[in-house]
Structure formats: C-alpha cells, structure tokens
PDB file of N, CA and C in Angstrom:
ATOM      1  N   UNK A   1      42.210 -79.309 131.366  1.00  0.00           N
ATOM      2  CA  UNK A   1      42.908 -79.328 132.637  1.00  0.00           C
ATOM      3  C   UNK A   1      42.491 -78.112 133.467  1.00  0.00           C
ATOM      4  N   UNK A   2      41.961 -78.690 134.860  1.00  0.00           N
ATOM      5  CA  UNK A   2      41.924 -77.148 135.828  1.00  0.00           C
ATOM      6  C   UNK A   2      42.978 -76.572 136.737  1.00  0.00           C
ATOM      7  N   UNK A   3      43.339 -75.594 136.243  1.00  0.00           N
ATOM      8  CA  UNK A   3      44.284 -74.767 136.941  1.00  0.00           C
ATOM      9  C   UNK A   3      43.595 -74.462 138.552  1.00  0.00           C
ATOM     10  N   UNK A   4      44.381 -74.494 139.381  1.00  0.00           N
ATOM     11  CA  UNK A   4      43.432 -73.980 141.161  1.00  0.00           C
ATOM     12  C   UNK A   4      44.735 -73.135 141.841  1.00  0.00           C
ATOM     13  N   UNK A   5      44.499 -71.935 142.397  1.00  0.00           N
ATOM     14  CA  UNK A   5      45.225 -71.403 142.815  1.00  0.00           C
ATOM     15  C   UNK A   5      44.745 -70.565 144.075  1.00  0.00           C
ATOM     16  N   UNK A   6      45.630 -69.835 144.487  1.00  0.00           N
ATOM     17  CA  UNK A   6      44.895 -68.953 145.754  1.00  0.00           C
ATOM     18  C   UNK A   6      45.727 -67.443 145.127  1.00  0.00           C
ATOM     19  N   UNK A   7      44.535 -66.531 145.735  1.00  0.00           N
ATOM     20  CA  UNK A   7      45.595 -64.960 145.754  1.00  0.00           C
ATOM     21  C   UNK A   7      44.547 -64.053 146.584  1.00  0.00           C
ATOM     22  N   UNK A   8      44.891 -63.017 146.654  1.00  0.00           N
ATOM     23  CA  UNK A   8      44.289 -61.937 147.387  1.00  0.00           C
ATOM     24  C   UNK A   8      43.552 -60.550 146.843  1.00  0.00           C
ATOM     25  N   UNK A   9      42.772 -60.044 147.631  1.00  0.00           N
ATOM     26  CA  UNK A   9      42.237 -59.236 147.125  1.00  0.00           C
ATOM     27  C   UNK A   9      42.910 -57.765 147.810  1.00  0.00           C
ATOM     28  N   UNK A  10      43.609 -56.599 147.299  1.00  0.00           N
ATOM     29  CA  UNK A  10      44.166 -55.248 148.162  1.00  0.00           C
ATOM     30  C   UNK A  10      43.318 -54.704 148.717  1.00  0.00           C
ATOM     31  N   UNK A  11      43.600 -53.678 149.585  1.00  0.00           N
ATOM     32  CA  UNK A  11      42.912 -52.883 149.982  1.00  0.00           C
ATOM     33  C   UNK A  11      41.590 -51.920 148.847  1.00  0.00           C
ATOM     34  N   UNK A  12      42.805 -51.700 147.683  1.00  0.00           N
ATOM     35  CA  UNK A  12      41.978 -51.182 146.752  1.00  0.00           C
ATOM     36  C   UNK A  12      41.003 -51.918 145.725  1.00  0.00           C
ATOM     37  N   UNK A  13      41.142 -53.282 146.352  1.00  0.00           N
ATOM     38  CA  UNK A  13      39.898 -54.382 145.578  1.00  0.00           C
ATOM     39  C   UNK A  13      40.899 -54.936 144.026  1.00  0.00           C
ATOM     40  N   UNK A  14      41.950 -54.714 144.523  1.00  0.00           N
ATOM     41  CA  UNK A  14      42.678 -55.596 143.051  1.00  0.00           C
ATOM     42  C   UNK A  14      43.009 -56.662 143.333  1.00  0.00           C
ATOM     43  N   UNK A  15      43.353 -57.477 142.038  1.00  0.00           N
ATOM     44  CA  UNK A  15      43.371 -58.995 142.763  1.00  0.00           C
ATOM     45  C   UNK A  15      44.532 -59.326 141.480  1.00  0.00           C
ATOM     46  N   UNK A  16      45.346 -59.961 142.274  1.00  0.00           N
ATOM     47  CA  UNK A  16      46.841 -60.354 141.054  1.00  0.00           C
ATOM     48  C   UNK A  16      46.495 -62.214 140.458  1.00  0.00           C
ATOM     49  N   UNK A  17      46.243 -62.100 139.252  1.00  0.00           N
ATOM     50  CA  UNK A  17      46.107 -63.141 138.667  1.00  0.00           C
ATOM     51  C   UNK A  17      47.637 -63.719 138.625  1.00  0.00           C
ATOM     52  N   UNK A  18      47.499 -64.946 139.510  1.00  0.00           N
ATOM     53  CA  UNK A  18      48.743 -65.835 139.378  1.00  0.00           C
ATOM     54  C   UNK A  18      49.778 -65.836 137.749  1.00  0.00           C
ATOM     55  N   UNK A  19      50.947 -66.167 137.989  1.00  0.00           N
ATOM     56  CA  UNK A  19      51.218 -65.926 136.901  1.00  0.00           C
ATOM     57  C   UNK A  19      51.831 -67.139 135.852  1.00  0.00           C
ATOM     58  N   UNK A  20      51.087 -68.241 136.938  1.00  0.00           N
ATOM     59  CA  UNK A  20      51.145 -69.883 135.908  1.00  0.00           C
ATOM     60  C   UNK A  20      49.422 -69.502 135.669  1.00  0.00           C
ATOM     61  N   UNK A  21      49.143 -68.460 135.058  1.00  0.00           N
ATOM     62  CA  UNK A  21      47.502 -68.515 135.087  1.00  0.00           C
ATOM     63  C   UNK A  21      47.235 -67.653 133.916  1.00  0.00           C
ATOM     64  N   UNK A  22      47.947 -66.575 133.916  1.00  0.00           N
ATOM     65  CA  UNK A  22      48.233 -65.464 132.886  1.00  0.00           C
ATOM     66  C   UNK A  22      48.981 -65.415 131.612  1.00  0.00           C
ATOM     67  N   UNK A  23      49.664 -66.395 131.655  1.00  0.00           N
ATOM     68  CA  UNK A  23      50.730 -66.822 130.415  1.00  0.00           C
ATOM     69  C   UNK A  23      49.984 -66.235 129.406  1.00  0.00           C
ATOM     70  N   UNK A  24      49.149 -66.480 128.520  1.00  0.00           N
ATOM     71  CA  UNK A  24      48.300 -66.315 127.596  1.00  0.00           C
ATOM     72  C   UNK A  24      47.451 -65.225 127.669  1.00  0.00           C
ATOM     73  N   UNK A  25      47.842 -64.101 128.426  1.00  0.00           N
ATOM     74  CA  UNK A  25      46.886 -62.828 128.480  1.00  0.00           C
ATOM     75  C   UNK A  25      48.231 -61.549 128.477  1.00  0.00           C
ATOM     76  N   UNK A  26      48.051 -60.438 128.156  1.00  0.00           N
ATOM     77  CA  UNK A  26      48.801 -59.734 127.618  1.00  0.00           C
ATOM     78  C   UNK A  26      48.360 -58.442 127.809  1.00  0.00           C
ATOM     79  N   UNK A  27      49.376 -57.673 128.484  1.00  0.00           N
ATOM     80  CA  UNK A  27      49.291 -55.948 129.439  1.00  0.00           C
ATOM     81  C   UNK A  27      47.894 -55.608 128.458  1.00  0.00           C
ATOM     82  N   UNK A  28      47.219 -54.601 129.201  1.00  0.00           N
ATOM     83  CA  UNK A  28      46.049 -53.736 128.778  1.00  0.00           C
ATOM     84  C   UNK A  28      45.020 -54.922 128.247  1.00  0.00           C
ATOM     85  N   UNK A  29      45.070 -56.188 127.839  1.00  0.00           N
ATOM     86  CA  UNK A  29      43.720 -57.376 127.536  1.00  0.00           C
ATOM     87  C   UNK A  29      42.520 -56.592 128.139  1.00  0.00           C
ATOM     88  N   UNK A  30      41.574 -56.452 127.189  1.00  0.00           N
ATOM     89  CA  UNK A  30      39.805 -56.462 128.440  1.00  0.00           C
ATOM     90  C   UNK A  30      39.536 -57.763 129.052  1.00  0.00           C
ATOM     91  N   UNK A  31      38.910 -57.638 130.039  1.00  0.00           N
ATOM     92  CA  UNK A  31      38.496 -59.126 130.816  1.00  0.00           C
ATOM     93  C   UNK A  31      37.033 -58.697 131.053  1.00  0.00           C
ATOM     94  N   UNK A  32      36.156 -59.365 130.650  1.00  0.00           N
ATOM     95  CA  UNK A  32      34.790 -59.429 131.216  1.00  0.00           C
ATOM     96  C   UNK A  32      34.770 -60.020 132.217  1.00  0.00           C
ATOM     97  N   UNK A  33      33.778 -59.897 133.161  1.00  0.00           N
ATOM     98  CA  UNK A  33      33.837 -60.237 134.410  1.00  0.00           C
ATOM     99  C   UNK A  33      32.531 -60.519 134.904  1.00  0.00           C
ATOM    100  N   UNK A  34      32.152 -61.309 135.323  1.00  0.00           N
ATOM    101  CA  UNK A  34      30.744 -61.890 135.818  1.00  0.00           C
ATOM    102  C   UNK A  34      30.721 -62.512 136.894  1.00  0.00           C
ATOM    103  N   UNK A  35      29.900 -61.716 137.683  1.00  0.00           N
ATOM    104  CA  UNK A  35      29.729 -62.104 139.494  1.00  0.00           C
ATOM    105  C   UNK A  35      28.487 -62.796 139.483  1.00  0.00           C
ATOM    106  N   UNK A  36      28.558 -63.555 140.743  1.00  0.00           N
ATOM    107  CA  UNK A  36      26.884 -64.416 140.730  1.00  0.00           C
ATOM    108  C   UNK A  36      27.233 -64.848 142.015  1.00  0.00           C
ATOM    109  N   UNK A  37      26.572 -64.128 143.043  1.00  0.00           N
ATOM    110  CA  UNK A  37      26.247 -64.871 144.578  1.00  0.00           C
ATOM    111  C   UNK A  37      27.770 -64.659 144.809  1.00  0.00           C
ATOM    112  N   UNK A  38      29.052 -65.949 145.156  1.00  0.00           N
ATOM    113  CA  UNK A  38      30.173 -66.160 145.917  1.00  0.00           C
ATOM    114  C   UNK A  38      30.970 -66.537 144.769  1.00  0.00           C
ATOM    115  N   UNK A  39      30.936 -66.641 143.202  1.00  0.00           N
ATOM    116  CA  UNK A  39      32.105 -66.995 142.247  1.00  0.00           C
ATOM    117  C   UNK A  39      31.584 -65.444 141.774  1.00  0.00           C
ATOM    118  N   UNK A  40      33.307 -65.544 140.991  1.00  0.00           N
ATOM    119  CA  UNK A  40      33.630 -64.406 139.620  1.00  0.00           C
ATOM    120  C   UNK A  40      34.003 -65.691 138.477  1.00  0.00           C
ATOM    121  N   UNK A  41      33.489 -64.893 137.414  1.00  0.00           N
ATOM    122  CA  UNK A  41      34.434 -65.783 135.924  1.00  0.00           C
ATOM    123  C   UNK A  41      35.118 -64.337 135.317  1.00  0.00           C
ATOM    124  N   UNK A  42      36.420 -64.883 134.857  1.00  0.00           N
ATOM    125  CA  UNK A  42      36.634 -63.731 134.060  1.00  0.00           C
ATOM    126  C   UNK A  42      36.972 -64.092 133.104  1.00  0.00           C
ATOM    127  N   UNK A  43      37.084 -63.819 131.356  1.00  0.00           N
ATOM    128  CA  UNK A  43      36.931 -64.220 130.417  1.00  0.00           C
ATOM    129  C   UNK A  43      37.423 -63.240 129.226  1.00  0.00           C
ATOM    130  N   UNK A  44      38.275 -63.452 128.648  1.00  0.00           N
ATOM    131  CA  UNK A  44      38.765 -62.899 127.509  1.00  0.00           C
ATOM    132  C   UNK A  44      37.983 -61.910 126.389  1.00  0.00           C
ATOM    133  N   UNK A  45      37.698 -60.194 126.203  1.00  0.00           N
ATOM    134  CA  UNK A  45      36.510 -59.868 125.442  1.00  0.00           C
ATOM    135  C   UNK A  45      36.844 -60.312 124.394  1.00  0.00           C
ATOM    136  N   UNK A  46      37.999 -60.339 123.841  1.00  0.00           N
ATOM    137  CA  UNK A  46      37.793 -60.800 121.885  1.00  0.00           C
ATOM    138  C   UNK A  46      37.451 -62.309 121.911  1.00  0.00           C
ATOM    139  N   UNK A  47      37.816 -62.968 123.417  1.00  0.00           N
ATOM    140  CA  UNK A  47      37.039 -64.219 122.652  1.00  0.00           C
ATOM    141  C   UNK A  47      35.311 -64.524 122.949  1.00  0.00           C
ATOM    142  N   UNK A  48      34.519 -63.576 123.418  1.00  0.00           N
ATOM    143  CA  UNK A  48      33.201 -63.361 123.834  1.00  0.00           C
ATOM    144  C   UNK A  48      32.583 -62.933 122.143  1.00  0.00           C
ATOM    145  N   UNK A  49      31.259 -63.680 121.968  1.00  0.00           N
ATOM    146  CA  UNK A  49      30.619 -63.766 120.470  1.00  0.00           C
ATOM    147  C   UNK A  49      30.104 -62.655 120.721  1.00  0.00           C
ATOM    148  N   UNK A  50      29.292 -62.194 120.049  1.00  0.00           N
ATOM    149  CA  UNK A  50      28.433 -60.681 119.491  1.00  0.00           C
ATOM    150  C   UNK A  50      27.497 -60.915 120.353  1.00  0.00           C
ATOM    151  N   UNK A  51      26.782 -62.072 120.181  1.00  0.00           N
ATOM    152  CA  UNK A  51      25.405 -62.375 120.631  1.00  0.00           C
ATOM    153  C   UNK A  51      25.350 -62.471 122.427  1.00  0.00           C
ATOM    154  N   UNK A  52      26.537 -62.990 122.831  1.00  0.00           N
ATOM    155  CA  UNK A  52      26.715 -62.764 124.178  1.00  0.00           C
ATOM    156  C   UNK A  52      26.939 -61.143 124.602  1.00  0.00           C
ATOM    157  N   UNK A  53      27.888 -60.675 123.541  1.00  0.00           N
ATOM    158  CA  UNK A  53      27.570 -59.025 124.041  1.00  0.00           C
ATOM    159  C   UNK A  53      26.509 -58.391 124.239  1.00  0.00           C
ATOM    160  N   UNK A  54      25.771 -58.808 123.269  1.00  0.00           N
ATOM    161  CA  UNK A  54      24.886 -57.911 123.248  1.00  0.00           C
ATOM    162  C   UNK A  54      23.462 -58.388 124.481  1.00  0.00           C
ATOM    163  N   UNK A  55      23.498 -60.012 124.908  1.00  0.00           N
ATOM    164  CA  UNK A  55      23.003 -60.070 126.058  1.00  0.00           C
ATOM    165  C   UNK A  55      23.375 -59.799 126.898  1.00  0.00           C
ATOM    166  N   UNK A  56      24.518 -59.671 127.379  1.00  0.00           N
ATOM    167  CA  UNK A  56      25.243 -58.846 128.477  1.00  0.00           C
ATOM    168  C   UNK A  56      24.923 -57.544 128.395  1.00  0.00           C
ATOM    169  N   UNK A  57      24.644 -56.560 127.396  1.00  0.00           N
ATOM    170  CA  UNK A  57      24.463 -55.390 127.336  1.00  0.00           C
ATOM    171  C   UNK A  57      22.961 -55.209 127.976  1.00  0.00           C
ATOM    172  N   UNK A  58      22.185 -56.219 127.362  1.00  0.00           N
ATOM    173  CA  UNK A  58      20.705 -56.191 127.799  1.00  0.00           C
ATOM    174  C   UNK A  58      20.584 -56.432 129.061  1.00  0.00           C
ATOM    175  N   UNK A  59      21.217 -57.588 129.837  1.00  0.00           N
ATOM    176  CA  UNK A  59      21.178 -57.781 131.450  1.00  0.00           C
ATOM    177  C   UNK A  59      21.603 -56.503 131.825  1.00  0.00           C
ATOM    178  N   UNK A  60      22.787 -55.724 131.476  1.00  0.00           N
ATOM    179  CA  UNK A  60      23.505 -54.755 132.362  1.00  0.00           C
ATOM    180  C   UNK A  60      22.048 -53.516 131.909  1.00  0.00           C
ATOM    181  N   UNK A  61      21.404 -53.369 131.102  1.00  0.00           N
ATOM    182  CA  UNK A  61      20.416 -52.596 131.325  1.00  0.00           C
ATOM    183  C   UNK A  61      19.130 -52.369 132.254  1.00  0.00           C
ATOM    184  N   UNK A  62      18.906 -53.917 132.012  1.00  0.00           N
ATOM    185  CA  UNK A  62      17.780 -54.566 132.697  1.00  0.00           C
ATOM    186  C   UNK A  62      18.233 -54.217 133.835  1.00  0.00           C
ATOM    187  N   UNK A  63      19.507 -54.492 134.733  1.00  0.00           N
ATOM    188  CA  UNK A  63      19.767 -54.770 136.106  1.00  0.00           C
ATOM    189  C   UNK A  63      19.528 -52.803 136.533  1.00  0.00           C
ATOM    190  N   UNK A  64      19.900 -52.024 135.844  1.00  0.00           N
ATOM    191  CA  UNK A  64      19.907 -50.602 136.183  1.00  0.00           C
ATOM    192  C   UNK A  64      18.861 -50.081 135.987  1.00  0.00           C
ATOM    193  N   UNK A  65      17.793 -50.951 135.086  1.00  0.00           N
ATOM    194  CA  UNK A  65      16.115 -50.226 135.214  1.00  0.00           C
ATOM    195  C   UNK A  65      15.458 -51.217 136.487  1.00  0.00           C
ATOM    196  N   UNK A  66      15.811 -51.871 136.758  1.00  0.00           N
ATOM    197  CA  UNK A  66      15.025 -52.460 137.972  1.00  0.00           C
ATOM    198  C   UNK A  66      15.564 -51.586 139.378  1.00  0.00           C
ATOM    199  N   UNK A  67      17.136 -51.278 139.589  1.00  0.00           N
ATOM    200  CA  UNK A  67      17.640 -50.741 140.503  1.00  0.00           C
ATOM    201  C   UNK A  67      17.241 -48.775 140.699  1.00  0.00           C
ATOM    202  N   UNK A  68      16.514 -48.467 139.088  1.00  0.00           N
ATOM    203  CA  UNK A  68      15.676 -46.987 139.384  1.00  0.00           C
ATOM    204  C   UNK A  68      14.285 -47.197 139.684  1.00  0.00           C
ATOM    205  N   UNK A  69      14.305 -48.773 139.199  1.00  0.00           N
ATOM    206  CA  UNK A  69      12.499 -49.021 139.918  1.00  0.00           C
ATOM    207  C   UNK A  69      12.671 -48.763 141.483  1.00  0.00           C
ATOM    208  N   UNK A  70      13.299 -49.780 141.948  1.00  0.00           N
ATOM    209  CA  UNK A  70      13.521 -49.637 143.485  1.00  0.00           C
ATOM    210  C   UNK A  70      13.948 -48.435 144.022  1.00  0.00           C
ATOM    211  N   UNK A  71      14.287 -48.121 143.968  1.00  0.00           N
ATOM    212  CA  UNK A  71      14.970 -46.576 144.542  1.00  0.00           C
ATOM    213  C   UNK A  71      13.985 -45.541 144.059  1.00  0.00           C
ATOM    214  N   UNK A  72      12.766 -45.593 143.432  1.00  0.00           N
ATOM    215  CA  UNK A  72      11.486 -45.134 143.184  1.00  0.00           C
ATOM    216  C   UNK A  72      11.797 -43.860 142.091  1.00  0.00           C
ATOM    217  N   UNK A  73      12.836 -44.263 141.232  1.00  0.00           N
ATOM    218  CA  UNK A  73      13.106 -43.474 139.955  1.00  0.00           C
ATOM    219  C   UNK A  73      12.049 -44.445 138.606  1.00  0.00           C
ATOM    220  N   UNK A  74      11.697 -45.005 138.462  1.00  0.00           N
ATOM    221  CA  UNK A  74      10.880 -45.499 137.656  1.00  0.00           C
ATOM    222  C   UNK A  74      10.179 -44.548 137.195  1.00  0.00           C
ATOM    223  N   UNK A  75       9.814 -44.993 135.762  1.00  0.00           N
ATOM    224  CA  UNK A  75       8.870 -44.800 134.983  1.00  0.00           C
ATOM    225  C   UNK A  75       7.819 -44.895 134.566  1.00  0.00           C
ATOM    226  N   UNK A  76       6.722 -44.645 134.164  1.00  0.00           N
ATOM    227  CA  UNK A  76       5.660 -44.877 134.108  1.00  0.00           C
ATOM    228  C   UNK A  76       5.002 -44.677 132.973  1.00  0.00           C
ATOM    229  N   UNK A  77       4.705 -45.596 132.139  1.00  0.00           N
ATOM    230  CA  UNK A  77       4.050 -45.209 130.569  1.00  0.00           C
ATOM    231  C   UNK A  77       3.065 -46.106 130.179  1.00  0.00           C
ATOM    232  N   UNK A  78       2.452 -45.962 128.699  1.00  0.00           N
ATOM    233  CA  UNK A  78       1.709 -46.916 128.892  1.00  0.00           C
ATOM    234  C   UNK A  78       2.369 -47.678 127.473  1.00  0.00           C
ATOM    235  N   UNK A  79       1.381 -48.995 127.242  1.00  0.00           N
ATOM    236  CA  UNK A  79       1.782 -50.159 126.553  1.00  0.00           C
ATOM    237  C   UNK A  79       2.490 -49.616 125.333  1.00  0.00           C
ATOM    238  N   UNK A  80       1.363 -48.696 124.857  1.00  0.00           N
ATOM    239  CA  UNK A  80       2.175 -48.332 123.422  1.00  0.00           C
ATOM    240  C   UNK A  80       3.349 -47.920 123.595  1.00  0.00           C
ATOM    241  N   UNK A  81       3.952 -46.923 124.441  1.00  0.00           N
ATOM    242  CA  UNK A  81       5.159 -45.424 124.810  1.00  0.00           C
ATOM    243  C   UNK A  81       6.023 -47.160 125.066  1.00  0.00           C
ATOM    244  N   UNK A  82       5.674 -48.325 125.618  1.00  0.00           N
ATOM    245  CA  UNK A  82       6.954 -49.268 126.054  1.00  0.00           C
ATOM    246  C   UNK A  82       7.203 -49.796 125.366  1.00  0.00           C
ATOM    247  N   UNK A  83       6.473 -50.273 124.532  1.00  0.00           N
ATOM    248  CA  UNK A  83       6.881 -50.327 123.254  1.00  0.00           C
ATOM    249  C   UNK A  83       7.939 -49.710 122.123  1.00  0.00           C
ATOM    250  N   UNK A  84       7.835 -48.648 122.167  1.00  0.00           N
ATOM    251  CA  UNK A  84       8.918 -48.053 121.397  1.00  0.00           C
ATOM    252  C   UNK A  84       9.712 -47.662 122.255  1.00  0.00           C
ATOM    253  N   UNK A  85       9.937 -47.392 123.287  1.00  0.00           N
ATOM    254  CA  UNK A  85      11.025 -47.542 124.240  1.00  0.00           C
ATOM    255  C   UNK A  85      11.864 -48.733 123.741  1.00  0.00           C
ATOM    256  N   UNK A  86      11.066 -49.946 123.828  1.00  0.00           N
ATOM    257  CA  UNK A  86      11.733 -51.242 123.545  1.00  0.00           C
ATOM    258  C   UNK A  86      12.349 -51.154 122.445  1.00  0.00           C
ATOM    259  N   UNK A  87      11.961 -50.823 121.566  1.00  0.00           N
ATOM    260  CA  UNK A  87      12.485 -50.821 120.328  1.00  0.00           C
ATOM    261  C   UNK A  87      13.418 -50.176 120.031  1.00  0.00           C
ATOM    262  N   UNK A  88      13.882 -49.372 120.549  1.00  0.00           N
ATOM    263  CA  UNK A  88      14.897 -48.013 120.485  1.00  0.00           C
ATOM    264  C   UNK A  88      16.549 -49.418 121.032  1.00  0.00           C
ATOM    265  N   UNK A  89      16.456 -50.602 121.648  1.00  0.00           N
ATOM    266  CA  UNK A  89      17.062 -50.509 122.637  1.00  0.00           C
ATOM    267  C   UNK A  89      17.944 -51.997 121.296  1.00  0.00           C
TER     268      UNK A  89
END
C-alpha cells in the first residue's frame, strides 16, 4: 500500500514526517537519505544490507574525488601509485 502525503520544508531545511507515516520509526532512528535530480528516499539504516553500505560508502567517495577533480584539487599519479590507492579503500 502507498502512503501520499504533503509537508513542508523550514526555514532551517527540516521537514516533519507526517505522523500516519512515522508510526514505525522511533526518536533518534538513523535515516539514510538519497537525493537524485527532484525525489528524496529515506530509508531505515538497520534495515540497509552491508553490501549497500558499503556501496554507498564508495559512491559518497567517488562523488568527493570527482568534486576535488573539478575544483582543480586532484591528483596525479601513475598506474601503479592508483593502484594501491585503490586498494587501501
């Protein structure tokens, strides 16, 4: 069944999860949160697998070595040195 609701976002960017929506979530819960273009998902961390963590960990890396590429903090090494870079990770 899909739940559809409306709410708002504050000044300070908080947003109150309805509370025919929340039943099943409980003060201090982590929520992962994943933006893409014009949706958010937000999603329960204990019920998120290992293997998704740990790709999430890899995107959230990836996204912050491309954003020191651009901003012309990049690095520069060669095949072998990226290599064990990689490996470290």
């Amino acid at each position: 069944m899909v739940n559809i609701n409306v709410t708002r976002i504050s000044s300070k960017g908080q947003v109150v999860i309805p509370s025919n929506m929340r039943s099943d979530f409980r003060e201090g819960e982590e929520l992962l949160i994943v933006k893409d273009e014009d949706r958010i998902i937000l999603k329960k961390v204990s019920k998120v697998s290992e293997q998704m963590k740990d790709d999430l960990e890899f995107a959230k890396r990836t996204d912050e070595a491309l954003e020191r590429v651009k901003s012309g903090k990049g690095i520069r090494m060669n095949f072998e040195d990226f290599l064990k870079e990689i490996k470290k990770w």
